[in-house]
Protein backbone atom coordinates (compact mmCIF):
# COMPACT_ATOMS: atom_id res chain seq x y z
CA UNK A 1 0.00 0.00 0.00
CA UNK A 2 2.88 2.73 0.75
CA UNK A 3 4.56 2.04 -2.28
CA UNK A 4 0.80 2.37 -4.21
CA UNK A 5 0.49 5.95 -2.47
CA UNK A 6 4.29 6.64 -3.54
CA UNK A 7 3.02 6.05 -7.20
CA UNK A 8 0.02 8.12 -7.13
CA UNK A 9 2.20 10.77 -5.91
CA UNK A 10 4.45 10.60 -8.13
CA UNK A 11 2.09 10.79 -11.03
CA UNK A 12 0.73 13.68 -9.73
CA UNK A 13 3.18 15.26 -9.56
CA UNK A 14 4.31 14.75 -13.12
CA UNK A 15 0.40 15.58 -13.61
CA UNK A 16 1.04 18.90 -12.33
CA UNK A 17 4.19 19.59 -14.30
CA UNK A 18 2.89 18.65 -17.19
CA UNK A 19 -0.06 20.79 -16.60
CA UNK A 20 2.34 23.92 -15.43
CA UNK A 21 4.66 23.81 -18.63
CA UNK A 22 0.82 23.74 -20.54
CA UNK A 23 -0.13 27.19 -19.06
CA UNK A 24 3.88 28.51 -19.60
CA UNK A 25 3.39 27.90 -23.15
CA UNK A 26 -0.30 29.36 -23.24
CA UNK A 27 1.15 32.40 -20.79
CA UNK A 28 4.30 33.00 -23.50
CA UNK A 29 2.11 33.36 -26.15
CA UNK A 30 -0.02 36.01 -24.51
CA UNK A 31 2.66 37.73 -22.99
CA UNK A 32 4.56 38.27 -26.34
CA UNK A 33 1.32 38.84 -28.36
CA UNK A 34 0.98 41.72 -26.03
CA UNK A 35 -2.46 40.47 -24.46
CA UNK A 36 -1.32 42.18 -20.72
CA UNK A 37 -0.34 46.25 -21.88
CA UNK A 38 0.21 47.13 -18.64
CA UNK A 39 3.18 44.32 -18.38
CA UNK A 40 1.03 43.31 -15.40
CA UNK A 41 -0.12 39.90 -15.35
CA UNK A 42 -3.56 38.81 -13.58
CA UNK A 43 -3.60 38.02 -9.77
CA UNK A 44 -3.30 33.82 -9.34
CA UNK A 45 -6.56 33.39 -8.38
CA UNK A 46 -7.55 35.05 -11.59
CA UNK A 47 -5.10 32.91 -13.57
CA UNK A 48 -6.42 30.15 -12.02
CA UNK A 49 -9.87 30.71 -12.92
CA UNK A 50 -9.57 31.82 -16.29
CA UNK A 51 -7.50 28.64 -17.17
CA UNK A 52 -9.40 26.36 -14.92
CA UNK A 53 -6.05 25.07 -13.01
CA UNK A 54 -4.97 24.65 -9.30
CA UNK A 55 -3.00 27.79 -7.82
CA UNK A 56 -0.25 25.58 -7.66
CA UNK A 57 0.26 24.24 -10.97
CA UNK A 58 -0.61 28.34 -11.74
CA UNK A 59 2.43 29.39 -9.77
CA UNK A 60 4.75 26.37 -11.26
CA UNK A 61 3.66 27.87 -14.62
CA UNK A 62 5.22 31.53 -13.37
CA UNK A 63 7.94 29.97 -12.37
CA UNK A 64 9.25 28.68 -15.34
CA UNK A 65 8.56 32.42 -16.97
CA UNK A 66 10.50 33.98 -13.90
CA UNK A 67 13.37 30.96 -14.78
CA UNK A 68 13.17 32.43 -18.54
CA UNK A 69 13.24 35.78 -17.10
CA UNK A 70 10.51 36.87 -18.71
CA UNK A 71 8.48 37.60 -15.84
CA UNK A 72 9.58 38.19 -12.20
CA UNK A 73 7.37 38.86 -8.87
CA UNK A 74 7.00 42.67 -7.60
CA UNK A 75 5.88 43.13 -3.92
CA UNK A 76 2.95 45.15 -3.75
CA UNK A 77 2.91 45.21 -7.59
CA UNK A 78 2.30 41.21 -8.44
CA UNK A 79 4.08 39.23 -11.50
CA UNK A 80 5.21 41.62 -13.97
CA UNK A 81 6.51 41.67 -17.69
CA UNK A 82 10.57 42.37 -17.39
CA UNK A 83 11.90 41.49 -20.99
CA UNK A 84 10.27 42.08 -24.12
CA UNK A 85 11.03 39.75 -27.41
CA UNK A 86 11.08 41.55 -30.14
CA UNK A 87 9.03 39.33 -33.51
CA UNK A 88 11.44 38.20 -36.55
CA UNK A 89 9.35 36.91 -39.06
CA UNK A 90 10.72 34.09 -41.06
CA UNK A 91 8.84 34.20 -44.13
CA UNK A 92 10.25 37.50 -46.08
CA UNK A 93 13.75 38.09 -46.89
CA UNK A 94 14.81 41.34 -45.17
CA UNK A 95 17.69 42.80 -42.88
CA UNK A 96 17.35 43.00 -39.38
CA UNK A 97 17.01 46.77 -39.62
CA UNK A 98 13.91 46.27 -41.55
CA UNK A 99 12.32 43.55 -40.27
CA UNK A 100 12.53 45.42 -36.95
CA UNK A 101 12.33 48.99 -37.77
CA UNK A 102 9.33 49.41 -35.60
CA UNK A 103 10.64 48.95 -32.83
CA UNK A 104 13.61 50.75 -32.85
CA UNK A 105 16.85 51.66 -34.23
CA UNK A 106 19.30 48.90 -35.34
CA UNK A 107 22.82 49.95 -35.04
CA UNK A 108 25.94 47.46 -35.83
CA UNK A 109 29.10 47.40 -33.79
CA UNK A 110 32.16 46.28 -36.88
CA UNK A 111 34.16 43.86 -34.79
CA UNK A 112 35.68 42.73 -37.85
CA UNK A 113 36.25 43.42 -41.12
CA UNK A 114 38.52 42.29 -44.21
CA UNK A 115 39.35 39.71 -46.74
CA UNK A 116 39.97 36.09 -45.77
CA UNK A 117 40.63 32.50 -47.31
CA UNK A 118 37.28 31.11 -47.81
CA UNK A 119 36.98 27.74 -45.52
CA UNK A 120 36.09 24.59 -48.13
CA UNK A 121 32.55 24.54 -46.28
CA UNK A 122 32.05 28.30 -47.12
CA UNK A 123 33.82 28.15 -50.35
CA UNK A 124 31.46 25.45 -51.78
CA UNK A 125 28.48 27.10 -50.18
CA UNK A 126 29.28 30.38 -51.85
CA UNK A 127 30.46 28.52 -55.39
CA UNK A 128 33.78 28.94 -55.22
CA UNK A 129 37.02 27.58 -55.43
CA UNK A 130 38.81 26.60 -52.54
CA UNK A 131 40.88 28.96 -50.65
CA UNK A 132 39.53 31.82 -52.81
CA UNK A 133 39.48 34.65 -50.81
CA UNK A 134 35.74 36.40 -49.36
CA UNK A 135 34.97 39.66 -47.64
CA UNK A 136 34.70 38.11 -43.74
CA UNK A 137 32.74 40.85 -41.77
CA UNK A 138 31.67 40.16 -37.82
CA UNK A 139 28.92 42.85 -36.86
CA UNK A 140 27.50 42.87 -32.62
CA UNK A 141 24.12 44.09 -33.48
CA UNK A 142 22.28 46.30 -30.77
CA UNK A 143 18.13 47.30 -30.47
CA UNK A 144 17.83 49.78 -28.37
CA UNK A 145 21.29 49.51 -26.95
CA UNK A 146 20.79 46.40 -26.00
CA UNK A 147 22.93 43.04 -27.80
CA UNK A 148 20.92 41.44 -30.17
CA UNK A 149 22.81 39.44 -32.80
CA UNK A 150 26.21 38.57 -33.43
CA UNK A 151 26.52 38.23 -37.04
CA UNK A 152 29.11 36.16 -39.05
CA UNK A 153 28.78 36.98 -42.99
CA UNK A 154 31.08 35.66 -45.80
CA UNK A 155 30.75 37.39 -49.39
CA UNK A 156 32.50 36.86 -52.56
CA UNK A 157 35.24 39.21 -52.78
CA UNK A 158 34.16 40.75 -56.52
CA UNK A 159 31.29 42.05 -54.72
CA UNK A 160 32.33 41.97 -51.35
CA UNK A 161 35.34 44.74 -51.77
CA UNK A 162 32.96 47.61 -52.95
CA UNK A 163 31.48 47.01 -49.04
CA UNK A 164 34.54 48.10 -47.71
CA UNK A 165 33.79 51.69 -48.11
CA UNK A 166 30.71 51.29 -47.16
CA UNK A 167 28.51 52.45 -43.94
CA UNK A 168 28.34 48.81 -42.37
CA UNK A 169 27.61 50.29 -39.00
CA UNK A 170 24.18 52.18 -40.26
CA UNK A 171 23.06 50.22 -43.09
CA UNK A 172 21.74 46.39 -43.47
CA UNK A 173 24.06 44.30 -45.71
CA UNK A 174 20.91 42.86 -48.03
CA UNK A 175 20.49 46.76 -49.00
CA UNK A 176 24.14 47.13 -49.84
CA UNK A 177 24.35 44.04 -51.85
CA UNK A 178 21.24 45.12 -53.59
CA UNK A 179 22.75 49.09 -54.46
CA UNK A 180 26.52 47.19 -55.28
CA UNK A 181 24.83 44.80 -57.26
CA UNK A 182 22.27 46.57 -59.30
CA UNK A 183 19.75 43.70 -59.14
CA UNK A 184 17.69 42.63 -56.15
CA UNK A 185 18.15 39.64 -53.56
CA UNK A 186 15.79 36.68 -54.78
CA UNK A 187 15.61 33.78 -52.25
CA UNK A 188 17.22 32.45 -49.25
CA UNK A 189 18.07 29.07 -47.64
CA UNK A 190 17.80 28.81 -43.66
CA UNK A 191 18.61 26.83 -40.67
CA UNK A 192 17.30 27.64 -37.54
CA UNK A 193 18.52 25.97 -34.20
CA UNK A 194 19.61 26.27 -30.50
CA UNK A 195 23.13 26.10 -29.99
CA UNK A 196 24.98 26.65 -26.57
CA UNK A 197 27.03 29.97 -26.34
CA UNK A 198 30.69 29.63 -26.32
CA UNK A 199 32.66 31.95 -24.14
CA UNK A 200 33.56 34.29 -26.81
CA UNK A 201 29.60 34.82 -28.04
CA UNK A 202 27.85 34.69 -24.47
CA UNK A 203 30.71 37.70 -23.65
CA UNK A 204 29.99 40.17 -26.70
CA UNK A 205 26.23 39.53 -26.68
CA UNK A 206 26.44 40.11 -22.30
CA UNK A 207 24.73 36.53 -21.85
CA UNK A 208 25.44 34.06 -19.16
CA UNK A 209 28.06 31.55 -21.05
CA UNK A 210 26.39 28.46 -22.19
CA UNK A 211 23.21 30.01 -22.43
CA UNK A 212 21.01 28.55 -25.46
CA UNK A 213 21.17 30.74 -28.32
CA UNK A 214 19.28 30.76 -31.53
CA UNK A 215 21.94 30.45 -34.51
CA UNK A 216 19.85 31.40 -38.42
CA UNK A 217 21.84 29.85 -40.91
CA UNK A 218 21.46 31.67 -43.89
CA UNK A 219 22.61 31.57 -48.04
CA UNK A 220 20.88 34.22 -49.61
CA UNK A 221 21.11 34.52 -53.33
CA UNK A 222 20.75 37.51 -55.79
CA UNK A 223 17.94 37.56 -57.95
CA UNK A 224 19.76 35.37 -60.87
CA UNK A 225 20.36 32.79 -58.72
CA UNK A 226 23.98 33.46 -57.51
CA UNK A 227 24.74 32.77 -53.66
CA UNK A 228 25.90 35.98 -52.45
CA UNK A 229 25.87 36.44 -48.77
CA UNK A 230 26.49 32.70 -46.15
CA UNK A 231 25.59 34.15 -42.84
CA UNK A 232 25.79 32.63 -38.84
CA UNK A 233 23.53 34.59 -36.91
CA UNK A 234 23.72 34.19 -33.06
CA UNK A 235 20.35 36.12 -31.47
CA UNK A 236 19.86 36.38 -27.63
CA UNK A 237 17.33 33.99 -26.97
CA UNK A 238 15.47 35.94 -24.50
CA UNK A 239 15.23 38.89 -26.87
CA UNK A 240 13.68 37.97 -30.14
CA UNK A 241 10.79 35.39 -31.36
CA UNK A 242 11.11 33.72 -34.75
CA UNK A 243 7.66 33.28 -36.78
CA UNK A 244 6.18 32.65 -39.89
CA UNK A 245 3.24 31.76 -42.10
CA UNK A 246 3.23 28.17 -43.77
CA UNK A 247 0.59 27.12 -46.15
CA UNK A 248 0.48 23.41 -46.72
CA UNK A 249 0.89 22.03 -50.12
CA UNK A 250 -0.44 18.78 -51.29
């Protein structure tokens, strides 16, 4: 019998967890779809109510948004917005400076700048020869003076030289490409995943080291088809929310 009441407890338990990471999940969305303006989030009994669940599995739930530090408690206040994600859609081909443009000023920190020998992967990526050399450029992008991105971009050097003289730290790459190029970007190949921040990334983009960041993968080619521009894109996790519209093809 003890070890039948150990079971039941255990499950739950796991009941309740299950049921807390639920009402995270529903909580993210509303919280980054802006459903609370006042950053304030209801009282616990409210929560409770409105999503029919115990006040513990309710303050589980805000837990694991104060863990994300999205959320954190306020005495006298109550649980209360404390980072905003700013939306990256994933289904048009722009720069960061105009995908987020309403919400602020984009402004890019040149770590690094210059020709390099073209690693194999890059150099087959990009079409070229091995060892030929690209335009390397490493940009810390900042929103609101805050660390963003850390961006990683390789372009071929016939194109890539004319950036050189270029305002890198005020304009988005895709709209320099375009100008150099005379012909607009067409289409662009993506990876999206979490990766673990090495020391080096967590340290220029001020995040604890080894915290999950999102890395975009990304070939984007010029209008006639030509890869142009292989990019690693690190984004602070906490600050930015990837989405998209998919229609489903048969």
């Amino acid at each position: 019998m003890p070890a039948e009441r150990s079971l039941d407890h255990a499950a739950r338990r796991r009941l309740r967890a299950d049921q807390a990471r639920q009402l995270a999940d529903l909580l993210r969305h509303q919280i980054l779809s802006g459903a609370f303006p006042t950053g304030v989030l209801p009282l616990e009994h409210t929560l409770a109510a409105d999503y029919r669940a115990s006040r513990n599995t309710v303050r589980q739930a805000l837990d694991l948004l104060r863990g994300e530090r999205l959320v954190e408690r306020q005495p006298g206040v109550g649980t209360v917005v404390v980072a905003e994600k700013y939306p990256h859609g994933l289904d048009r081909l722009q720069g960061l400076a105009e995908t987020l443009h309403e919400h602020g000023t984009v402004t890019n920190e040149v770590r690094t700048v210059g020709p390099v020998p073209a690693p194999a992967p890059v150099a087959h990526r990009l079409g070229l020869p091995e060892h030929t050399d690209v335009l390397y450029i490493e940009r810390l992008r900042r929103l609101g003076g805050l660390p963003l991105s850390l961006d990683l971009t390789y372009i071929p050097l016939d194109i890539g030289s004319a950036l050189l003289g270029c305002d890198l730290e005020n304009t988005d790459v895709f709209r320099l490409l375009e100008q150099q190029t005379g012909q607009p970007l067409g289409h662009a190949e993506i990876t999206l995943e979490a990766v673990n921040a090495d020391a080096y990334s967590a340290a220029v983009l001020q995040a604890p080291r080894g915290a999950a960041v999102l890395m975009l993968e990304r070939l984007t080619h010029l209008g006639d088809g030509r890869p142009v521009d292989l990019e690693f894109i690190r984004f602070r996790g906490d600050r930015i929310t990837m989405s998209g519209l998919l229609r489903r093809s048969l």
